[in-house]
C-alpha atoms as a PDB file:
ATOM      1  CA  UNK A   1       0.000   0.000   0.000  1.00  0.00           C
ATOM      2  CA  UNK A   2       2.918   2.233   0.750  1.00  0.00           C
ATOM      3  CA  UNK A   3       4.505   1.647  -2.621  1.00  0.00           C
ATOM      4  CA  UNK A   4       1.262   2.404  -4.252  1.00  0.00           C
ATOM      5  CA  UNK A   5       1.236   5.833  -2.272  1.00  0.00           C
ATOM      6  CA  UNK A   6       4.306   6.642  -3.740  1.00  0.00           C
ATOM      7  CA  UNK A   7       4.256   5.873  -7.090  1.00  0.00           C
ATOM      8  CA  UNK A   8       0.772   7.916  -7.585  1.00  0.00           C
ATOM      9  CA  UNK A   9       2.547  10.787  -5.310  1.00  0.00           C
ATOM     10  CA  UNK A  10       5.586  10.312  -7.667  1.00  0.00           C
ATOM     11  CA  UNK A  11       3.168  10.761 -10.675  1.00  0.00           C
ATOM     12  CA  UNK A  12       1.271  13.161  -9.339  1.00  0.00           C
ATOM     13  CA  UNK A  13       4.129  15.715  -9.266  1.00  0.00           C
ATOM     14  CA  UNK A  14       5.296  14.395 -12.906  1.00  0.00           C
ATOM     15  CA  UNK A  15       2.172  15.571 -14.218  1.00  0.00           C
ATOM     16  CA  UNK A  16       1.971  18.944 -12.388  1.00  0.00           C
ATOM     17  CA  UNK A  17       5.416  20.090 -13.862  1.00  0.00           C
ATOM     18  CA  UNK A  18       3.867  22.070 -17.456  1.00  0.00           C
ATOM     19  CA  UNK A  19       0.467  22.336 -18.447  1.00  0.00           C
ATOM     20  CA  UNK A  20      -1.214  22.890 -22.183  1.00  0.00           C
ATOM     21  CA  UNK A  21      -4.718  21.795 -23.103  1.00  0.00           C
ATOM     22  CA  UNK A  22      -4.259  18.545 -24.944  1.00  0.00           C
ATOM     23  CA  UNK A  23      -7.416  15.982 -26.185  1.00  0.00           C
ATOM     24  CA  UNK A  24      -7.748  12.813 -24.408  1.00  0.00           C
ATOM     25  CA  UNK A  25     -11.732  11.810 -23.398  1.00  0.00           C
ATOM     26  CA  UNK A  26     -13.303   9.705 -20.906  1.00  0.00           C
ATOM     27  CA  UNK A  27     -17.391   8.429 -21.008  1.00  0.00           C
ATOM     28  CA  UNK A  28     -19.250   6.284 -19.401  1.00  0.00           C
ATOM     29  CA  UNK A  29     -22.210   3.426 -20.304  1.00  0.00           C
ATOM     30  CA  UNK A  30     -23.468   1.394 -18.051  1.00  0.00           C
ATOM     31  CA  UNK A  31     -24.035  -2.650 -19.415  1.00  0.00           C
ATOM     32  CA  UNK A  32     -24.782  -6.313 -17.921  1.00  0.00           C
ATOM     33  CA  UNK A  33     -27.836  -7.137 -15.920  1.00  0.00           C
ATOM     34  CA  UNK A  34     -28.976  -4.608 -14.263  1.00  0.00           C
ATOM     35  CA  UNK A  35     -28.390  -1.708 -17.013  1.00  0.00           C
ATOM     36  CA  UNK A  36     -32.356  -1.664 -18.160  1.00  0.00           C
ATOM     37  CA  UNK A  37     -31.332   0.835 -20.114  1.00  0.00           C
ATOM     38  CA  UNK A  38     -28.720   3.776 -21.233  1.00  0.00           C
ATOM     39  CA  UNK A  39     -29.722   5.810 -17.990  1.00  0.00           C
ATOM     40  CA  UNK A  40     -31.989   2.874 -16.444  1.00  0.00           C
ATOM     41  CA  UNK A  41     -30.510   0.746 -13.071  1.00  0.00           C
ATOM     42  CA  UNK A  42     -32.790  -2.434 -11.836  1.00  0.00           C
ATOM     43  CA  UNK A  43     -32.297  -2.537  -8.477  1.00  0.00           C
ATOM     44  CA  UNK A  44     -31.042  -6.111  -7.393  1.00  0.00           C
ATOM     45  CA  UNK A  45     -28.546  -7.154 -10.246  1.00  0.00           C
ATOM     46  CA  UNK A  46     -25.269  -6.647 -10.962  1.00  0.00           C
ATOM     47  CA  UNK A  47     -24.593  -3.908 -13.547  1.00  0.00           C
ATOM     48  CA  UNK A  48     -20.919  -2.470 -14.888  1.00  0.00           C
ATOM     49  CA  UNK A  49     -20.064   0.969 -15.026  1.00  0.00           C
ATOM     50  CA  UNK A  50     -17.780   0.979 -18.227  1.00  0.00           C
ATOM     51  CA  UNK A  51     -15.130   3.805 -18.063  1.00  0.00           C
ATOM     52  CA  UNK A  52     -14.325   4.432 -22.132  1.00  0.00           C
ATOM     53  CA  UNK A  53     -10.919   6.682 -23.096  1.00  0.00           C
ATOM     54  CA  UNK A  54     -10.451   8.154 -25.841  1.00  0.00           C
ATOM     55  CA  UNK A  55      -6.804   9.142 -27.067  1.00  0.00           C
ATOM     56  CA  UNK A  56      -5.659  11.257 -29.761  1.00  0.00           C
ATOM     57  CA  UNK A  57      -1.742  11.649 -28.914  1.00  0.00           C
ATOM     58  CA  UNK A  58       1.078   9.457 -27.141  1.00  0.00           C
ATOM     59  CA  UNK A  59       0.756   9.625 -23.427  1.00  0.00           C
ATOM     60  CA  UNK A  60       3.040   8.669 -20.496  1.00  0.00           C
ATOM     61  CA  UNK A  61       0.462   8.727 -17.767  1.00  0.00           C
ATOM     62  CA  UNK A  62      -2.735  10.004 -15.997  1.00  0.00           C
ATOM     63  CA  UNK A  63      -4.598  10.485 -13.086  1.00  0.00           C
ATOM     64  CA  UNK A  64      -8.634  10.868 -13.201  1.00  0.00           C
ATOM     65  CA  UNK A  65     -10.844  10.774 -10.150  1.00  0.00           C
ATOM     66  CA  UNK A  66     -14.627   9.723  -9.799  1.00  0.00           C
ATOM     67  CA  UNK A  67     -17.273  10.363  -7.146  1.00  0.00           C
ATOM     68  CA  UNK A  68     -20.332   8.196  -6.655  1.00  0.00           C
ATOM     69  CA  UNK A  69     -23.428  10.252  -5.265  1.00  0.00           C
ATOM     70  CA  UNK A  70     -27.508   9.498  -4.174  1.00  0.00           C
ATOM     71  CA  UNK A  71     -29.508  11.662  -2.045  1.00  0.00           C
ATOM     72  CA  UNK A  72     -31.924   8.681  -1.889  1.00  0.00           C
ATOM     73  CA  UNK A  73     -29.586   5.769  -1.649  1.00  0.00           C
ATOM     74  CA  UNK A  74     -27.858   4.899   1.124  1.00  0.00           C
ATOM     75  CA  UNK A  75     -25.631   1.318   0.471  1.00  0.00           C
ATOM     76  CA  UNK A  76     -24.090  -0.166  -3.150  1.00  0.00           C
ATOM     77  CA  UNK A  77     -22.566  -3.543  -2.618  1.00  0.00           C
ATOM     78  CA  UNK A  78     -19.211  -3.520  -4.707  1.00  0.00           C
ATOM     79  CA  UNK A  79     -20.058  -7.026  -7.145  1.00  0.00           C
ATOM     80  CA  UNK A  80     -16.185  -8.766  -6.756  1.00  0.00           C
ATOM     81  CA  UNK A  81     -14.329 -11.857  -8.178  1.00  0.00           C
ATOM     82  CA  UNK A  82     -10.747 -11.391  -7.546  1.00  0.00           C
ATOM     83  CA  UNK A  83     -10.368 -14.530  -9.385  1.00  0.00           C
ATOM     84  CA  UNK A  84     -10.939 -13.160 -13.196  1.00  0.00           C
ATOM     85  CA  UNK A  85      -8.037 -13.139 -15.390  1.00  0.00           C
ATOM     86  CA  UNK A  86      -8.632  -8.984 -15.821  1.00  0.00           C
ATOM     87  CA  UNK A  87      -9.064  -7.921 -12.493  1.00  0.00           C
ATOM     88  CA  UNK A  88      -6.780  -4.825 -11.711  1.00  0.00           C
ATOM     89  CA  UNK A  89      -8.465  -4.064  -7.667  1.00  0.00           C
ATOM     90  CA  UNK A  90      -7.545  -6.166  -5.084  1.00  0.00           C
ATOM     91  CA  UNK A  91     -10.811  -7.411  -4.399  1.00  0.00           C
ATOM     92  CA  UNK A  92     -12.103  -7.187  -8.097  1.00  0.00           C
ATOM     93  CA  UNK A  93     -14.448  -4.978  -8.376  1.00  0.00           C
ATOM     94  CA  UNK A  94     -12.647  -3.001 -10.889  1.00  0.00           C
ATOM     95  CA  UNK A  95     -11.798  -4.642 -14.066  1.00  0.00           C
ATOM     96  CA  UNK A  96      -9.583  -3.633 -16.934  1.00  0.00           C
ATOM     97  CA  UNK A  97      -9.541  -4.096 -20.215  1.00  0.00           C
ATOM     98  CA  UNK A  98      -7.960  -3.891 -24.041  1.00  0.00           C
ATOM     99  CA  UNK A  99      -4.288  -3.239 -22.443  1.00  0.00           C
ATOM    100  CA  UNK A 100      -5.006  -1.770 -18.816  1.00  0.00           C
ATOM    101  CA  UNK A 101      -5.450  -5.065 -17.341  1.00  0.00           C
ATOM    102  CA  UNK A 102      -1.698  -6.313 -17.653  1.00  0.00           C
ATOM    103  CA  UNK A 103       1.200  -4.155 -18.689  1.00  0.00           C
ATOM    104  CA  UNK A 104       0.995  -4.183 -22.055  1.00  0.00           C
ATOM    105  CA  UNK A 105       0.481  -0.301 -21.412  1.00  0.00           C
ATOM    106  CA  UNK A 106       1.186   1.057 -18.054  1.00  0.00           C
ATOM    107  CA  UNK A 107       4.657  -1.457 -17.688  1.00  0.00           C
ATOM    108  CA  UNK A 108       5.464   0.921 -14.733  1.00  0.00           C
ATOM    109  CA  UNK A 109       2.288   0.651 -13.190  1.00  0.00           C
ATOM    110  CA  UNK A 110      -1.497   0.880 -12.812  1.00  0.00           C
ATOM    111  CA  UNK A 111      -3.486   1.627  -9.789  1.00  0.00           C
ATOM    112  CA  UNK A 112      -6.901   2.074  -8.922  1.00  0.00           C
ATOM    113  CA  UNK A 113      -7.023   4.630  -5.646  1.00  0.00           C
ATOM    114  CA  UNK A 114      -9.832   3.676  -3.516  1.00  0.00           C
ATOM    115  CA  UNK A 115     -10.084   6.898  -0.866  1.00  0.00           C
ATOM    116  CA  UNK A 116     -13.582   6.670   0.300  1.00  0.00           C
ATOM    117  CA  UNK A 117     -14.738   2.917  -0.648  1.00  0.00           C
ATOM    118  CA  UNK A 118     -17.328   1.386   2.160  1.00  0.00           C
ATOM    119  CA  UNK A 119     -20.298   0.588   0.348  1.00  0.00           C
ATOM    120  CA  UNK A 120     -21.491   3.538   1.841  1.00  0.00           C
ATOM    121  CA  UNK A 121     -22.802   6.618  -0.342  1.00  0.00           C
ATOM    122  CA  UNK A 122     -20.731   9.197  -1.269  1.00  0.00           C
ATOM    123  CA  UNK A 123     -17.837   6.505  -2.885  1.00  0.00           C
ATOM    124  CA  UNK A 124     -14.611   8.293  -4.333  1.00  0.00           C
ATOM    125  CA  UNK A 125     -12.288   6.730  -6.171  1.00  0.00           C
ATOM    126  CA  UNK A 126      -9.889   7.266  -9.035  1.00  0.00           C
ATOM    127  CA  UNK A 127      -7.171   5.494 -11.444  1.00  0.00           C
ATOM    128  CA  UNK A 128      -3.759   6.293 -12.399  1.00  0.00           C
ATOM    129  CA  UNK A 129      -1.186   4.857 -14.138  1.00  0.00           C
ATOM    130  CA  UNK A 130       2.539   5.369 -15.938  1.00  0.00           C
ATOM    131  CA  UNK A 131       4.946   4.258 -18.435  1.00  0.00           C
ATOM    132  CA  UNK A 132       9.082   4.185 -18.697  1.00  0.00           C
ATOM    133  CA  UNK A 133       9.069   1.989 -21.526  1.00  0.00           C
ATOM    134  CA  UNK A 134       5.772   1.308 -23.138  1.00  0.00           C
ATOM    135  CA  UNK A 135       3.235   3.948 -24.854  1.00  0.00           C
ATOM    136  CA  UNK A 136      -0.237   4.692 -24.422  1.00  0.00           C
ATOM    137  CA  UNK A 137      -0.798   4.912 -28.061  1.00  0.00           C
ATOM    138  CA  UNK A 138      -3.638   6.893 -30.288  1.00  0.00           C
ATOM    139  CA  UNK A 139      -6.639   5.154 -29.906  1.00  0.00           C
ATOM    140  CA  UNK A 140     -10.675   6.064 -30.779  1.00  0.00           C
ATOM    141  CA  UNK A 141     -12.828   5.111 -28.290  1.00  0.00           C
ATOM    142  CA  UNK A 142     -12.216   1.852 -26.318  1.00  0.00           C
ATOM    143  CA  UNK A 143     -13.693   0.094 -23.128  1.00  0.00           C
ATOM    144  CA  UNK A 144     -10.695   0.675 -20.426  1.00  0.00           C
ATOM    145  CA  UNK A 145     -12.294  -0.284 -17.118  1.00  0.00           C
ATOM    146  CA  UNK A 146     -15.255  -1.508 -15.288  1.00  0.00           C
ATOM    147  CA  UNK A 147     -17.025  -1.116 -12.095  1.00  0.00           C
ATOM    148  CA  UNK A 148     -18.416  -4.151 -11.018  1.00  0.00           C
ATOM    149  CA  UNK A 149     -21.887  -2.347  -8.646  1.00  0.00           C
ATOM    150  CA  UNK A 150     -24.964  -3.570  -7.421  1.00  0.00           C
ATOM    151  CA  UNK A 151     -27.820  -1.310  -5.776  1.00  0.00           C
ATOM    152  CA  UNK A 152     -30.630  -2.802  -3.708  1.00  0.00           C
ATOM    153  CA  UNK A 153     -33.073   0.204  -3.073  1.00  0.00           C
ATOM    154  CA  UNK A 154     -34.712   2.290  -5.729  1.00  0.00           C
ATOM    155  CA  UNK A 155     -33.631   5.978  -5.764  1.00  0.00           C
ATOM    156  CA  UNK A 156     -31.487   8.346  -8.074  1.00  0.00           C
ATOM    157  CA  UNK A 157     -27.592   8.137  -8.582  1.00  0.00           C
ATOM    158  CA  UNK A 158     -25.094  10.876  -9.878  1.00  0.00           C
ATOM    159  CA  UNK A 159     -21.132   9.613 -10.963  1.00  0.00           C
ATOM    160  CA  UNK A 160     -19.005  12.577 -11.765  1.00  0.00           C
ATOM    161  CA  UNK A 161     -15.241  13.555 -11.736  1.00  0.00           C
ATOM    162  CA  UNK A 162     -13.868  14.338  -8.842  1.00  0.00           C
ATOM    163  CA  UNK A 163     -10.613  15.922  -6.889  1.00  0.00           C
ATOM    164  CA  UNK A 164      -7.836  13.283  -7.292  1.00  0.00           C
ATOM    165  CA  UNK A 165      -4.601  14.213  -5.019  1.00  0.00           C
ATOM    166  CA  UNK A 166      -1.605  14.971  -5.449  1.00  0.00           C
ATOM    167  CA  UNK A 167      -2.353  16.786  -8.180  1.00  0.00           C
ATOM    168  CA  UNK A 168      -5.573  18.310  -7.622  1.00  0.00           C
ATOM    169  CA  UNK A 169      -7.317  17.747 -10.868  1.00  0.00           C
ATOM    170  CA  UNK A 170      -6.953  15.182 -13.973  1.00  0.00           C
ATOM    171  CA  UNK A 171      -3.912  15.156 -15.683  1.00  0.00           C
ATOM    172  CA  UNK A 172      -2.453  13.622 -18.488  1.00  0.00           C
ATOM    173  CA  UNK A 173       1.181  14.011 -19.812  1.00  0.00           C
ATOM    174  CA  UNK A 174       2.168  13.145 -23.191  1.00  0.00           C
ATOM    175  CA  UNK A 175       5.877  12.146 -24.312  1.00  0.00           C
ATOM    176  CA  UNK A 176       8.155  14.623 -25.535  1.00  0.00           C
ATOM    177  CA  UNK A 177       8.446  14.256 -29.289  1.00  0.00           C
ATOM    178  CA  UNK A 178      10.351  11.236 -30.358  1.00  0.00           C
ATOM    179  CA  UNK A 179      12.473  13.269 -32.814  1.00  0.00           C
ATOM    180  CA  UNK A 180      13.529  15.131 -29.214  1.00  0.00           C
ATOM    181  CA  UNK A 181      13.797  12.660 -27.229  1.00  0.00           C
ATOM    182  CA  UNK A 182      16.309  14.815 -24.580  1.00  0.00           C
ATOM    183  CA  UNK A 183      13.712  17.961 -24.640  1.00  0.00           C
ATOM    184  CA  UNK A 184      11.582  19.476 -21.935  1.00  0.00           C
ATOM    185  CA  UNK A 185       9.498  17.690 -19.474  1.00  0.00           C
ATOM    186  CA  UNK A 186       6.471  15.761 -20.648  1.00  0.00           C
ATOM    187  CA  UNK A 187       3.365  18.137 -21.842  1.00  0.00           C
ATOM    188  CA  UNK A 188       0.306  18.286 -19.251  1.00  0.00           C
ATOM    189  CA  UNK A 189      -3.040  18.024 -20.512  1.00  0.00           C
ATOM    190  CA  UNK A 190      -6.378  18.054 -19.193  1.00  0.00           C
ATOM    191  CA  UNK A 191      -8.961  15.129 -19.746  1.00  0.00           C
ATOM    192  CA  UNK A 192     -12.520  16.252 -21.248  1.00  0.00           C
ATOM    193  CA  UNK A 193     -15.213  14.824 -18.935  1.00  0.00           C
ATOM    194  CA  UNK A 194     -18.961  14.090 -20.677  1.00  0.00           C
ATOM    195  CA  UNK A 195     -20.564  13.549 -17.422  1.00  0.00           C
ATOM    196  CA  UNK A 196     -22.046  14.141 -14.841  1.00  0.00           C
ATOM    197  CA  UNK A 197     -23.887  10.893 -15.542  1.00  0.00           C
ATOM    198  CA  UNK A 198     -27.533  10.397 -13.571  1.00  0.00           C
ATOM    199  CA  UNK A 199     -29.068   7.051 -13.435  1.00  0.00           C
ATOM    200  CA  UNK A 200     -32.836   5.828 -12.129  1.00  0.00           C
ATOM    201  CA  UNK A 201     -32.542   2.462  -9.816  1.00  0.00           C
ATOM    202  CA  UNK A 202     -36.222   0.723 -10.227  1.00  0.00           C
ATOM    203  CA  UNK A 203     -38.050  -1.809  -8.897  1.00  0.00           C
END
């Protein structure tokens, strides 16, 4: 836990060094059994919170932080298997996928950072991760990461960015270019956000 600490402190103040507004996205959709529909929850079944990333440049890491609100709801149960092949949390309830869930990207490391994570409403969390030799390469939109939830009561939810420290805000840092490879320090960006994202538990 204390290396973890560390390495997103570590990234933290890589990212803060420049900053310049560069395009990398992040949506959510919600899918499996208890997504009813687009902005529909039934209450009782599992359903996945699917983080998607888009990328138009070469990054070397990022931070991006998540709050989980309901003025209505009180509990979630976190849905966990820490037995599947693309589980990235300890207990998994957070998957990963096309490249996040090994290090086929992040070969330094990947971490989800559960602050406030009880099953209790408000939950916080966030994910970061960070390269040395590897690239996070130009992608469209892709699937990165699930949360595995499950919600028991009808009511209203809210899931919307949120503070992540060190840093204080999302952050991404792209490579110098490769025809420069001794230049300045990595480029900061700042992730676009389409959310807040409200969802309807029923019956």
């Amino acid at each position: 836990m204390k290396m973890m600490w560390r390495s997103l402190s570590t990234l933290g103040l890589v990212l803060m060094l420049a900053s310049s507004t560069l395009a990398q996205e992040v949506m959510l959709k919600i899918s499996g059994p208890g997504a009813v529909d687009s902005t529909t929850i039934k209450a009782g079944e599992p359903v996945s919170f699917d983080f998607y990333y888009k990328n138009d440049d070469t990054w070397a890491g990022f931070v991006t932080g998540f709050i989980l609100t309901s003025e209505d709801i009180a509990a979630v149960k976190h849905v966990a298997d820490p037995e599947l092949p693309n589980a990235v949390s300890e207990k998994g309830e957070i998957l990963g996928f096309n490249g996040w869930e090994n290090k086929s990207v992040w070969d330094f490391g990947f971490w989800p950072a559960l602050y406030d994570w009880d099953e209790n409403l408000p939950e916080q969390f966030g994910f970061a991760g960070l390269v040395v030799n590897e690239r996070w390469k130009p992608h469209d939109w892709e699937k990165k990461l699930a949360v595995m939830l499950q919600f028991d009561e009808p009511g209203t939810i809210v899931l919307d960015s949120a503070f992540f420290p060190p840093g204080g805000k999302w952050q991404v840092s792209k490579f110098p270019s490769d025809s420069d490879p001794d230049g300045p320090n990595p480029e900061v960006g700042f992730p676009g956000w389409s959310g807040p994202y409200t969802f309807t538990v029923v019956e």
